[in-house]
N, C-alpha and C. Protein backbone atom coordinates (compact mmCIF):
# COMPACT_ATOMS: atom_id res chain seq x y z
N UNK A 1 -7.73 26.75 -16.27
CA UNK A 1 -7.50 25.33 -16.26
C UNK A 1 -8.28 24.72 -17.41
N UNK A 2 -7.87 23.88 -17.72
CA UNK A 2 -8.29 23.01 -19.09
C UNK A 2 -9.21 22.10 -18.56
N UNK A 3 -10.19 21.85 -19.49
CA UNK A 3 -11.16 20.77 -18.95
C UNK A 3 -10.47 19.35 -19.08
N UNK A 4 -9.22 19.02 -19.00
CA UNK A 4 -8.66 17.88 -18.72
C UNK A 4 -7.82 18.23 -17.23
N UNK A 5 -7.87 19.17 -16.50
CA UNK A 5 -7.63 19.68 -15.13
C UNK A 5 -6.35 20.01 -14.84
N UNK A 6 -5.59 20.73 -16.45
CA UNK A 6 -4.15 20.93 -16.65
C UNK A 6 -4.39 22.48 -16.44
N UNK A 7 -3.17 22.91 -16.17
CA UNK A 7 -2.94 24.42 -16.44
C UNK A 7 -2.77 24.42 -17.42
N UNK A 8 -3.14 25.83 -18.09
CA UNK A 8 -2.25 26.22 -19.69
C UNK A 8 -1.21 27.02 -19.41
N UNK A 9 -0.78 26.67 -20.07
CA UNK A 9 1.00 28.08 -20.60
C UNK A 9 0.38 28.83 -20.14
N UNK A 10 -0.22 29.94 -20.41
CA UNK A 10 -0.57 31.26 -19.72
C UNK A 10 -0.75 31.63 -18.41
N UNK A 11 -1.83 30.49 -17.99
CA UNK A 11 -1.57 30.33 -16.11
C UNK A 11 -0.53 29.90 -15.39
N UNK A 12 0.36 29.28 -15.99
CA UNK A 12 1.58 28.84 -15.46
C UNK A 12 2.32 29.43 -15.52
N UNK A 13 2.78 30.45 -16.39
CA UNK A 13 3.53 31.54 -16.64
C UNK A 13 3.03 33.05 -15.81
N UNK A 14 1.75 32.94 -15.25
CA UNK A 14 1.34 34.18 -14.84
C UNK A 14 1.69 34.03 -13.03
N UNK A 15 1.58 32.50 -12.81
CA UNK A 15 1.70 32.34 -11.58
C UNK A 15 3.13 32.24 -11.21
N UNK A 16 4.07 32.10 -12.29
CA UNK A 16 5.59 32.08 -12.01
C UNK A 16 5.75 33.24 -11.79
N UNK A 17 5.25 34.76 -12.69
CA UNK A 17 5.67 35.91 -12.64
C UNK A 17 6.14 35.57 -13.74
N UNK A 18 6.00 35.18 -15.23
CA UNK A 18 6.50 36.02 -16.36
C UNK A 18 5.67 35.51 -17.35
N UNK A 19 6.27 36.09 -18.37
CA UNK A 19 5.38 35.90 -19.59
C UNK A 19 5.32 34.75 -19.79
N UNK A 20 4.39 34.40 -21.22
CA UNK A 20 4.37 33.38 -22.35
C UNK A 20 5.58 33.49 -23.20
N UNK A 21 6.31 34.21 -23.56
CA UNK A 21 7.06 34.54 -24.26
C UNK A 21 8.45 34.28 -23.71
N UNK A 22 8.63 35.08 -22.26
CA UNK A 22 9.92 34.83 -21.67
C UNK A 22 10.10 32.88 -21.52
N UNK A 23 8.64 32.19 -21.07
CA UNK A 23 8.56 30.74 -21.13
C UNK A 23 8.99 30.18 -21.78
N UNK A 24 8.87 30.60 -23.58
CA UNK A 24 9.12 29.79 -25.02
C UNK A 24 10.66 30.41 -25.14
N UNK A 25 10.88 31.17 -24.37
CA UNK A 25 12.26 31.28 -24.60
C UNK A 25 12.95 30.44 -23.69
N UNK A 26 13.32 30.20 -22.77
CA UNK A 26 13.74 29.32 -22.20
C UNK A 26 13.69 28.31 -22.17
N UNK A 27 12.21 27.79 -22.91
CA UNK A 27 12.27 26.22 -23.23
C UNK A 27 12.82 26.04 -24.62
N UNK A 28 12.93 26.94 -25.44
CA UNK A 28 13.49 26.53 -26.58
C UNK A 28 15.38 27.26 -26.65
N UNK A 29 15.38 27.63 -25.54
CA UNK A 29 17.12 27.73 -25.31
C UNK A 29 17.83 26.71 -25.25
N UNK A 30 19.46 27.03 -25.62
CA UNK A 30 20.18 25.90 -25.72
C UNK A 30 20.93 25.89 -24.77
N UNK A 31 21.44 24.20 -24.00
CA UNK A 31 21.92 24.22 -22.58
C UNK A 31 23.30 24.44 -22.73
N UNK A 32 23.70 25.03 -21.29
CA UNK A 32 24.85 25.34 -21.47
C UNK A 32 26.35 24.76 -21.68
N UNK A 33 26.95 24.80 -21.79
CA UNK A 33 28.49 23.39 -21.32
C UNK A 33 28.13 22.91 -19.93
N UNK A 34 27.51 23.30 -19.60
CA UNK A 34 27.95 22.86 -17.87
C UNK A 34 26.84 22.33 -17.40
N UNK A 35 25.66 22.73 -17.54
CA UNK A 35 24.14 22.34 -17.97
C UNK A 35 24.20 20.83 -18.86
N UNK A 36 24.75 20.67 -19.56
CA UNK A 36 25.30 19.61 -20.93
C UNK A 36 25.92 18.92 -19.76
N UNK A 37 26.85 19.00 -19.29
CA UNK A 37 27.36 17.93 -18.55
C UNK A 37 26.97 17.88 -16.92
N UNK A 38 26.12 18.27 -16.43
CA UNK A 38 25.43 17.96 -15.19
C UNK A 38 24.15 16.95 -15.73
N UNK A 39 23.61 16.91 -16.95
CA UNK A 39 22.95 15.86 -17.45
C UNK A 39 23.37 14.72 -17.79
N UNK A 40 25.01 14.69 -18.54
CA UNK A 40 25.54 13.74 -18.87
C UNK A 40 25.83 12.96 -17.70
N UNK A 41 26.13 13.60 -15.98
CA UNK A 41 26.96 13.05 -14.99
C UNK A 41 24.89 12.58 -14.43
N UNK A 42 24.12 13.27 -14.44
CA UNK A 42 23.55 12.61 -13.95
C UNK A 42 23.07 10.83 -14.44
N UNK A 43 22.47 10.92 -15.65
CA UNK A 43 22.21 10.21 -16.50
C UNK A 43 23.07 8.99 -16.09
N UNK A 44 24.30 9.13 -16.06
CA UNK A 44 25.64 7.70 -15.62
C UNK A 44 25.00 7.51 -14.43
N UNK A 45 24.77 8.74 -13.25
CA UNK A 45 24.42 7.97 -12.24
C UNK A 45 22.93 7.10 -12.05
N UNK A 46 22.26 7.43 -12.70
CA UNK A 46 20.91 6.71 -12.88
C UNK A 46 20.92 5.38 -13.31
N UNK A 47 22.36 5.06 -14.55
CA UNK A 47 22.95 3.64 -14.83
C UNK A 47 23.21 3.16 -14.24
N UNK A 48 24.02 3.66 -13.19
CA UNK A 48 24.93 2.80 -12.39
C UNK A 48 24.00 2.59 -11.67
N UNK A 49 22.87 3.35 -10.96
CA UNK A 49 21.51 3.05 -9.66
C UNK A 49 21.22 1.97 -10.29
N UNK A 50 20.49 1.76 -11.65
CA UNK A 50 20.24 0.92 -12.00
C UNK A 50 20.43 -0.66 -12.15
N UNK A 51 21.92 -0.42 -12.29
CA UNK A 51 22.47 -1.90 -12.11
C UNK A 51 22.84 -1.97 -10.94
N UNK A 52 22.86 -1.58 -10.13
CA UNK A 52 22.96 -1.95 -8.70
C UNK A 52 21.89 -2.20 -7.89
C-alpha cells in the first residue's frame, strides 16, 4: 500500500490472480463492437436519467 493508502498495480494484480502485465494488457486493449455499443446504449441512458 502506498503511503497515500492506495494499492499499487502490483498488489492489485496479485490479489486478482494475475500479473502486471496481463493488467496493462487489458487496460490498454481495444473494446469490442459490442463492448462499443453497450457504452454507447448506456451513456443515452444516463441522458435521458438525467433529464428526467
Amino acid at each position: 500500500m502506498t503511503s497515500s493508502g492506495e494499492y499499487t498495480v502490483s498488489e492489485t494484480a496479485r490479489a486478482a490472480g494475475i500479473s502486471r502485465q496481463a493488467y496493462y494488457k487489458w487496460l490498454n486493449r481495444r473494446l469490442s463492437l459490442r463492448e462499443q455499443q453497450e457504452r454507447e446504449v448506456l451513456e443515452e441512458i444516463k441522458r435521458i436519467e438525467k433529464r428526467h
